[in-house]
PDB file of N, CA and C in Angstrom:
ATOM      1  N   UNK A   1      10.311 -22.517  -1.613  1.00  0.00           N
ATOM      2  CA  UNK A   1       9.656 -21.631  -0.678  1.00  0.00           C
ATOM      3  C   UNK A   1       9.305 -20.330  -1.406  1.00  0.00           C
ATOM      4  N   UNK A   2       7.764 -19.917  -1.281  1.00  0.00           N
ATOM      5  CA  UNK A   2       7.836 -18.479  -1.985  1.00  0.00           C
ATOM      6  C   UNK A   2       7.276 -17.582  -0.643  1.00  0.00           C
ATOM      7  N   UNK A   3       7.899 -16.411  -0.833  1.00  0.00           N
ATOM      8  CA  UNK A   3       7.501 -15.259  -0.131  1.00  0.00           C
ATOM      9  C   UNK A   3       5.816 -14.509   0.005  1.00  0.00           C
ATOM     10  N   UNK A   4       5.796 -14.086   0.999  1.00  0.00           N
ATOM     11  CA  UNK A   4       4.294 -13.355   0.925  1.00  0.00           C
ATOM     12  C   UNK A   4       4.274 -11.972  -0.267  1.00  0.00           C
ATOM     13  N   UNK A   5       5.576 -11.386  -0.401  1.00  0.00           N
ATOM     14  CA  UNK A   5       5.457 -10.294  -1.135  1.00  0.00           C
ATOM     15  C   UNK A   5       5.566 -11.239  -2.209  1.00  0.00           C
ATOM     16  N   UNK A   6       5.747 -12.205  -3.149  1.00  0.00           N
ATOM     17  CA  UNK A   6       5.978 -12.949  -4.030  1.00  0.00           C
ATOM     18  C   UNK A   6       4.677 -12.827  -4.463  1.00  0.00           C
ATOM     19  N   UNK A   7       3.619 -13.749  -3.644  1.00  0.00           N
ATOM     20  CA  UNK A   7       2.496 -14.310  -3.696  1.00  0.00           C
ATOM     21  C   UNK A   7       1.325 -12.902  -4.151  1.00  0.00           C
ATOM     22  N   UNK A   8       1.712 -11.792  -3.391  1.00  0.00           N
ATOM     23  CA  UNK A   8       1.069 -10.687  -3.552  1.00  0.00           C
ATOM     24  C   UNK A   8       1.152  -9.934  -4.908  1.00  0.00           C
ATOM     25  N   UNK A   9       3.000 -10.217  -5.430  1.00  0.00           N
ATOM     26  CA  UNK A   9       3.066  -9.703  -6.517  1.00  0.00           C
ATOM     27  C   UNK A   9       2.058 -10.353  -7.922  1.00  0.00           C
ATOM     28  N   UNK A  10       2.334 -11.941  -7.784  1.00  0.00           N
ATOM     29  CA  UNK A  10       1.822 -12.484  -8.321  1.00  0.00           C
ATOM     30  C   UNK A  10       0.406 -12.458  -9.147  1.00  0.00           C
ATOM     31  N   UNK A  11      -0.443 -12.199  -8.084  1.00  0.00           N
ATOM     32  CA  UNK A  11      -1.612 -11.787  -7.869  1.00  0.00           C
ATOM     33  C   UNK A  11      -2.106 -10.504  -8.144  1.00  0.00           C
ATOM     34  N   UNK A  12      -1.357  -9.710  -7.861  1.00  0.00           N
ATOM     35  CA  UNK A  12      -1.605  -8.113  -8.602  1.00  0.00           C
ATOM     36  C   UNK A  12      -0.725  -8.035  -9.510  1.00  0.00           C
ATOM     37  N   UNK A  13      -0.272  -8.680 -10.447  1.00  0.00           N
ATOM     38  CA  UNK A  13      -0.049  -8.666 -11.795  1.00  0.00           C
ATOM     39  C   UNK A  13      -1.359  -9.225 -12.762  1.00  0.00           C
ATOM     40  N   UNK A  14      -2.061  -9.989 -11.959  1.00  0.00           N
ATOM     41  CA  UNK A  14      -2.984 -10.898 -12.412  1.00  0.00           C
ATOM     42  C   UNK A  14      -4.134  -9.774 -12.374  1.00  0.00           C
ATOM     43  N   UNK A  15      -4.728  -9.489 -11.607  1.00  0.00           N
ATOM     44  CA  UNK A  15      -5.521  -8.396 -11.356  1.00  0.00           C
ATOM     45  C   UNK A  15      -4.893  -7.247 -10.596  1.00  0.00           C
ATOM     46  N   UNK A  16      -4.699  -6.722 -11.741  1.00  0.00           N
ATOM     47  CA  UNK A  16      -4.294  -5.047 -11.168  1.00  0.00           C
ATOM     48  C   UNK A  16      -5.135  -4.026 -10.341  1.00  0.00           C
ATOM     49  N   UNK A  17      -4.864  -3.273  -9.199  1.00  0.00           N
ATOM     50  CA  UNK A  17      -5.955  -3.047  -8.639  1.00  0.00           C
ATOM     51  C   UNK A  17      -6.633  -3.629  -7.148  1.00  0.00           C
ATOM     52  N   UNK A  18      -5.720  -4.551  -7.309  1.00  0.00           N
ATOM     53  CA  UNK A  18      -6.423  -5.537  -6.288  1.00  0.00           C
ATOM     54  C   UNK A  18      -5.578  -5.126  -4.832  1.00  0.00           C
ATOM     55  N   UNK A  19      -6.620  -5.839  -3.505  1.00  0.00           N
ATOM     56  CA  UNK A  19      -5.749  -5.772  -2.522  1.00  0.00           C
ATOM     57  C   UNK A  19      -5.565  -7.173  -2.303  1.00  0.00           C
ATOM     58  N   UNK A  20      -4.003  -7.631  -1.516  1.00  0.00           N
ATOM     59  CA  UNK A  20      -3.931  -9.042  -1.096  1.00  0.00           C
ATOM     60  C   UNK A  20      -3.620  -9.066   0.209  1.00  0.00           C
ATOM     61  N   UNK A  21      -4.120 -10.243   0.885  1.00  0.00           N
ATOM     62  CA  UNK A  21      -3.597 -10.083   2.090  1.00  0.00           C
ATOM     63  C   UNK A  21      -2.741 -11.529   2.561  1.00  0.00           C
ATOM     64  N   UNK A  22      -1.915 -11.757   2.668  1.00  0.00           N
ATOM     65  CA  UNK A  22      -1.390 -13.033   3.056  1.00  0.00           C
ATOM     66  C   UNK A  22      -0.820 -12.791   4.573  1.00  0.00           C
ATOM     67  N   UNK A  23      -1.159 -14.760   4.852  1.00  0.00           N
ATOM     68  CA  UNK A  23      -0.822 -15.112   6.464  1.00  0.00           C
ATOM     69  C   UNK A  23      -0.667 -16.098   6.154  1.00  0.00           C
ATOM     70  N   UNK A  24       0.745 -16.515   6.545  1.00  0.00           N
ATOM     71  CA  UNK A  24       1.371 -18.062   6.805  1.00  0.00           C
ATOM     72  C   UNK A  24       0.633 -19.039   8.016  1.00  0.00           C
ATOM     73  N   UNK A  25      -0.123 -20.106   7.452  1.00  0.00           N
ATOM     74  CA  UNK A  25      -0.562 -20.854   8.301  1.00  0.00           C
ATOM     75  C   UNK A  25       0.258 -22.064   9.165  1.00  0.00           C
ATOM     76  N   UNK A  26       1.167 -22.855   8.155  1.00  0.00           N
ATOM     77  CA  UNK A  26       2.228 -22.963   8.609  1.00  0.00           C
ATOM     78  C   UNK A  26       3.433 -23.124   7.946  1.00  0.00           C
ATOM     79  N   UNK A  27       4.405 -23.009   8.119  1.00  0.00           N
ATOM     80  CA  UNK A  27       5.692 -22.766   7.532  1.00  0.00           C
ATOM     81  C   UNK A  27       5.476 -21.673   6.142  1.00  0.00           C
ATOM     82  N   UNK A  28       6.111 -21.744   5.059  1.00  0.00           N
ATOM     83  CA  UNK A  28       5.901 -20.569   4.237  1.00  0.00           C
ATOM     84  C   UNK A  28       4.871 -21.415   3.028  1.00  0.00           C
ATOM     85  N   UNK A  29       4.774 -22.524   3.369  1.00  0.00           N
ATOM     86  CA  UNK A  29       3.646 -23.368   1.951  1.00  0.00           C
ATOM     87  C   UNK A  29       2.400 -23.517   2.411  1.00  0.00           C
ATOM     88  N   UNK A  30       1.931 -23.313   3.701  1.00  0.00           N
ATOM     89  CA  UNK A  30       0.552 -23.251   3.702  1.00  0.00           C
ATOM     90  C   UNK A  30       0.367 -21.511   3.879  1.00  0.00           C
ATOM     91  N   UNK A  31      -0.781 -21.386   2.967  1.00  0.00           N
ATOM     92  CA  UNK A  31      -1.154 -19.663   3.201  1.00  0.00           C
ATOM     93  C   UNK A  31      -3.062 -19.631   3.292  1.00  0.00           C
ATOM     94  N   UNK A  32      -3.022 -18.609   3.992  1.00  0.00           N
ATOM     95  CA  UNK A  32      -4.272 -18.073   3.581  1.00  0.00           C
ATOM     96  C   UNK A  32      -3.764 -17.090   2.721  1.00  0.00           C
ATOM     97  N   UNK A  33      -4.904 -16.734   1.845  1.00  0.00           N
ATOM     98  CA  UNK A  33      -4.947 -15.566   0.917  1.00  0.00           C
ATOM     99  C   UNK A  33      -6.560 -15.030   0.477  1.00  0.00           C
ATOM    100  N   UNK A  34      -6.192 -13.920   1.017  1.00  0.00           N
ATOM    101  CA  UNK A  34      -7.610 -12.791   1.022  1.00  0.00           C
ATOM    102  C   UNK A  34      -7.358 -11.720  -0.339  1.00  0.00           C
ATOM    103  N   UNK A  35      -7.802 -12.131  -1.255  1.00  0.00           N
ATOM    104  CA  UNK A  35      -7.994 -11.085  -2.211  1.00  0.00           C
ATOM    105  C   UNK A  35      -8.946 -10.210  -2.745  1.00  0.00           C
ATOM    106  N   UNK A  36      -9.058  -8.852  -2.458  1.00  0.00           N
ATOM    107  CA  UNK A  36     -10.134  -8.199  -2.663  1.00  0.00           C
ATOM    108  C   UNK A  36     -10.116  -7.128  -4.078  1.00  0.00           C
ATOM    109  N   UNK A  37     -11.282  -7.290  -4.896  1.00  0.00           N
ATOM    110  CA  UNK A  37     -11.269  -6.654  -6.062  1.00  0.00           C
ATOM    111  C   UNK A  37     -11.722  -6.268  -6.464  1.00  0.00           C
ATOM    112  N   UNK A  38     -12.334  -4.940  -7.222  1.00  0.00           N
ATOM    113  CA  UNK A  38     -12.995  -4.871  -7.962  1.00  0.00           C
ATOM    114  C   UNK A  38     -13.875  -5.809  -9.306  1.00  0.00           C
ATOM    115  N   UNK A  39     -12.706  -6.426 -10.038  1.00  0.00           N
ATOM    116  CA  UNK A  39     -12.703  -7.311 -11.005  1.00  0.00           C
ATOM    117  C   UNK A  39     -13.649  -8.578 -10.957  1.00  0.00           C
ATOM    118  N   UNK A  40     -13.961  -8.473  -9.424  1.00  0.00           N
ATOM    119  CA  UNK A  40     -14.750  -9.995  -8.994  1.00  0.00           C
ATOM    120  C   UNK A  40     -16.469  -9.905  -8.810  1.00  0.00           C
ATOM    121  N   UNK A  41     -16.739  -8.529 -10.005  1.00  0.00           N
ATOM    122  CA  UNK A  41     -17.590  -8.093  -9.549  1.00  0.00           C
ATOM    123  C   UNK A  41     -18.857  -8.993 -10.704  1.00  0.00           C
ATOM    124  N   UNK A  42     -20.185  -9.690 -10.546  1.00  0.00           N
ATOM    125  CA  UNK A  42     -20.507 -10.393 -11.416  1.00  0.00           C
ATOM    126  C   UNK A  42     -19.688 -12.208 -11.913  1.00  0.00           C
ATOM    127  N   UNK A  43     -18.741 -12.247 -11.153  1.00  0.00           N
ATOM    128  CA  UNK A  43     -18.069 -12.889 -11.173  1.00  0.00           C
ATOM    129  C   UNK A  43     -18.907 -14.165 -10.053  1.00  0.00           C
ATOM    130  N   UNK A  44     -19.398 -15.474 -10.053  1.00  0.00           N
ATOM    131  CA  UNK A  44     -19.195 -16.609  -9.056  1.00  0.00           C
ATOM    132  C   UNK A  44     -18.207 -17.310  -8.362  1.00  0.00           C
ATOM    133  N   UNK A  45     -18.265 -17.387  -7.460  1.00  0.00           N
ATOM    134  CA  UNK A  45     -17.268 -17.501  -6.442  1.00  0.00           C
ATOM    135  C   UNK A  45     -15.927 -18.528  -6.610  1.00  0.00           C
ATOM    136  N   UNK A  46     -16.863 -19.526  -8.021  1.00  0.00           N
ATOM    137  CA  UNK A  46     -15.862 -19.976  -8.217  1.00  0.00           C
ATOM    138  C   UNK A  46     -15.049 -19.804  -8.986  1.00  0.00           C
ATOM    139  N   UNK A  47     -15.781 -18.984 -10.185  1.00  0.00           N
ATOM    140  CA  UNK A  47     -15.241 -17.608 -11.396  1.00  0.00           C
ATOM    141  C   UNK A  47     -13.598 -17.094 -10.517  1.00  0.00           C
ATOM    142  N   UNK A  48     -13.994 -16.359  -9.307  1.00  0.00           N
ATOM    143  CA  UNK A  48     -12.911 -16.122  -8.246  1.00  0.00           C
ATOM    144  C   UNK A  48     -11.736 -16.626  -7.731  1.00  0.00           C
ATOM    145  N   UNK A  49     -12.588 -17.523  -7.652  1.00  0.00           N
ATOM    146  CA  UNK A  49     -11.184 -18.292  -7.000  1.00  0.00           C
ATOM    147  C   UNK A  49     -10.167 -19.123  -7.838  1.00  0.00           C
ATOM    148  N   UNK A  50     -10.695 -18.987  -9.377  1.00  0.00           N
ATOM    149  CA  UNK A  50     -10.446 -19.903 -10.273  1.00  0.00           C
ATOM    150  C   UNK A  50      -9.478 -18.885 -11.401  1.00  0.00           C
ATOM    151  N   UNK A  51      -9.993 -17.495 -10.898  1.00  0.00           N
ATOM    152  CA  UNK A  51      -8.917 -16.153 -11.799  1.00  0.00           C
ATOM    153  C   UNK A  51      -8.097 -16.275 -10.429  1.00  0.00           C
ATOM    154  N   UNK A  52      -7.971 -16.139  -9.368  1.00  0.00           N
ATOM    155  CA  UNK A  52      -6.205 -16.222  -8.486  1.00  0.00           C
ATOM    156  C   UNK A  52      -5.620 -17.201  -8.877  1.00  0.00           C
ATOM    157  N   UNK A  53      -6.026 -18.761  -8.508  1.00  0.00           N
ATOM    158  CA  UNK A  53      -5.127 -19.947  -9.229  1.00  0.00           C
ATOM    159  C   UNK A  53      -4.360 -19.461 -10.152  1.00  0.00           C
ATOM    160  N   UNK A  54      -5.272 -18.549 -11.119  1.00  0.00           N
ATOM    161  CA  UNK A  54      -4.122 -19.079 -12.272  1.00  0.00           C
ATOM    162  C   UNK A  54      -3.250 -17.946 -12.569  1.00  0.00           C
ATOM    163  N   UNK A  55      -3.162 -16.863 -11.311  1.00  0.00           N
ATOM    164  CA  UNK A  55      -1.996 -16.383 -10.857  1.00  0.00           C
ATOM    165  C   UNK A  55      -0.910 -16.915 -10.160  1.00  0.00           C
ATOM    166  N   UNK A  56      -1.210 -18.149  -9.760  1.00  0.00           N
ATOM    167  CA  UNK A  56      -0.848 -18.676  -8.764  1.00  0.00           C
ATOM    168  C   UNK A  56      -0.231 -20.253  -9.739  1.00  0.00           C
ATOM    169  N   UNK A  57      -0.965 -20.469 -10.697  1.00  0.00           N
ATOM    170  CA  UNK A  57      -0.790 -21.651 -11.074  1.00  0.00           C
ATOM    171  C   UNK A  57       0.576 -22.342 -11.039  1.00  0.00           C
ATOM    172  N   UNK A  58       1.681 -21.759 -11.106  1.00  0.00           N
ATOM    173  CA  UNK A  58       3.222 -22.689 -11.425  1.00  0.00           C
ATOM    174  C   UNK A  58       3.735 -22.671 -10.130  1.00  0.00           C
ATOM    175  N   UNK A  59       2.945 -21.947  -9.005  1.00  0.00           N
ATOM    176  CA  UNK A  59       3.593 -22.378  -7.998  1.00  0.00           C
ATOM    177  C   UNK A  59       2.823 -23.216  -6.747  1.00  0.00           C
ATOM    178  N   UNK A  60       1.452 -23.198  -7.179  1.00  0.00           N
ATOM    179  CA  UNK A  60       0.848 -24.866  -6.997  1.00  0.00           C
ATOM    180  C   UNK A  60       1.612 -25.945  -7.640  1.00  0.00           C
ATOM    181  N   UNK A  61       1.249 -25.875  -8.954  1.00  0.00           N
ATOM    182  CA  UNK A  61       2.148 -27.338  -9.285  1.00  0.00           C
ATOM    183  C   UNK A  61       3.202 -27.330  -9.137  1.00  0.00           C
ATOM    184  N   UNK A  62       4.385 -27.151  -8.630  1.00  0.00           N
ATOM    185  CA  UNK A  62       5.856 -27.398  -8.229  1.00  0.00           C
ATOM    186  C   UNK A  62       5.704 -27.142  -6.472  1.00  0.00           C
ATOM    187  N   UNK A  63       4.667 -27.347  -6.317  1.00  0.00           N
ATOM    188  CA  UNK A  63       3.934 -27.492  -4.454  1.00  0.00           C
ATOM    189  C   UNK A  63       5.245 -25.909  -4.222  1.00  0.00           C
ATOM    190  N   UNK A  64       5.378 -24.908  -4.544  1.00  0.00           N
ATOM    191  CA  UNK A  64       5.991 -23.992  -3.459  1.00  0.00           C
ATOM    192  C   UNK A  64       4.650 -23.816  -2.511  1.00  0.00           C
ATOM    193  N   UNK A  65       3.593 -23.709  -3.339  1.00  0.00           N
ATOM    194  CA  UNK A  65       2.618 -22.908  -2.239  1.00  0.00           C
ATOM    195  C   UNK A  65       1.974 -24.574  -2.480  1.00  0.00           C
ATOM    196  N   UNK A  66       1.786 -25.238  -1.013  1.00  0.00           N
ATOM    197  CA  UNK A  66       1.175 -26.766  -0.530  1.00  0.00           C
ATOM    198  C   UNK A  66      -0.145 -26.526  -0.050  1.00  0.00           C
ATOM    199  N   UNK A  67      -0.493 -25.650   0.178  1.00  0.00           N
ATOM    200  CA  UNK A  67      -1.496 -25.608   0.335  1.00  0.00           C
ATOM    201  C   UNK A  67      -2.604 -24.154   0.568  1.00  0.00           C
ATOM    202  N   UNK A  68      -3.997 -23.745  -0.006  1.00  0.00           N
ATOM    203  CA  UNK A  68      -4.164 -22.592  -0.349  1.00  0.00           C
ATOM    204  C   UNK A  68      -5.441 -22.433   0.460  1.00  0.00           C
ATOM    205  N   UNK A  69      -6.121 -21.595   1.504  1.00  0.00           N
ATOM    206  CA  UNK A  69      -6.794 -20.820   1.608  1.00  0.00           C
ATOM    207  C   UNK A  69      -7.532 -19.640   1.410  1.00  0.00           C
ATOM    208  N   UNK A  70      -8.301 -19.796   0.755  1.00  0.00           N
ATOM    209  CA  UNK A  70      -8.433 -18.494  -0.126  1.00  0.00           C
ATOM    210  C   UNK A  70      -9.629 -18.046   0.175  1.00  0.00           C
ATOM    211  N   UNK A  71      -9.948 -16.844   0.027  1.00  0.00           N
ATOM    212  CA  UNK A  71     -11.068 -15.921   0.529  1.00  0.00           C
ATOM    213  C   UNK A  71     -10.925 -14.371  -0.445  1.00  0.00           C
ATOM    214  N   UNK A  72     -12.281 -14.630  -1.442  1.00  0.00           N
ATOM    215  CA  UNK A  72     -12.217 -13.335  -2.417  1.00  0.00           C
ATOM    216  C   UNK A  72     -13.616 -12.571  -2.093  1.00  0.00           C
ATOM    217  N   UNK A  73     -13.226 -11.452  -2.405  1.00  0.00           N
ATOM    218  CA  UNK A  73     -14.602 -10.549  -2.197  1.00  0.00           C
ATOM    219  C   UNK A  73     -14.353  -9.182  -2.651  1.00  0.00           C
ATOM    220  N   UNK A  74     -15.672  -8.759  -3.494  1.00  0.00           N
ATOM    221  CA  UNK A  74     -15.517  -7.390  -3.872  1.00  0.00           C
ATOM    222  C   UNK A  74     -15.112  -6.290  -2.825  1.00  0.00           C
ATOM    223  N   UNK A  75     -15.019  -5.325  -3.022  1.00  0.00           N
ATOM    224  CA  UNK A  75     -14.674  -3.548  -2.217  1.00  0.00           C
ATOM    225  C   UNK A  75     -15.781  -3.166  -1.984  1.00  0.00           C
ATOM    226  N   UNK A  76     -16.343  -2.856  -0.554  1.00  0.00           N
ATOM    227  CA  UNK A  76     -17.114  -2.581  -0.222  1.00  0.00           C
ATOM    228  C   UNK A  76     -17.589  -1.078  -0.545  1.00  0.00           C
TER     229      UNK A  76
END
């Protein structure tokens, strides 16, 4: 099981700067995750979603996090 502050840390180690937003969809392994960044700027969407994974990567494969919703977008 990983935590939302886990998931957040994770992620802003990865991109510093960033905001995260996590919501348990159900139990603590399905999440949405909203990450907003500067960094994603010039970046394709799948460029995006493909720099969180691999903040994320060791806790996909050992399924803590089963399943991922994700939603990135620059700072308005």
């Amino acid at each position: 099981m990983i935590t939302k502050t886990e998931v957040i840390k994770l992620i802003t180690n990865k991109i510093p700067n960033s905001e995260v937003f996590v919501e348990n969809l159900k139990g603590n392994d399905h999440l949405q995750v909203t990450v907003i960044a500067s960094e994603f700027n010039g970046l394709s969407l799948v460029k995006q979603h493909q720099l969180v994974y691999s903040a994320l990567k060791e806790e996909l494969a050992s399924e803590a996090i089963h399943a991922l919703a994700l939603k990135t977008e620059t700072p308005n």
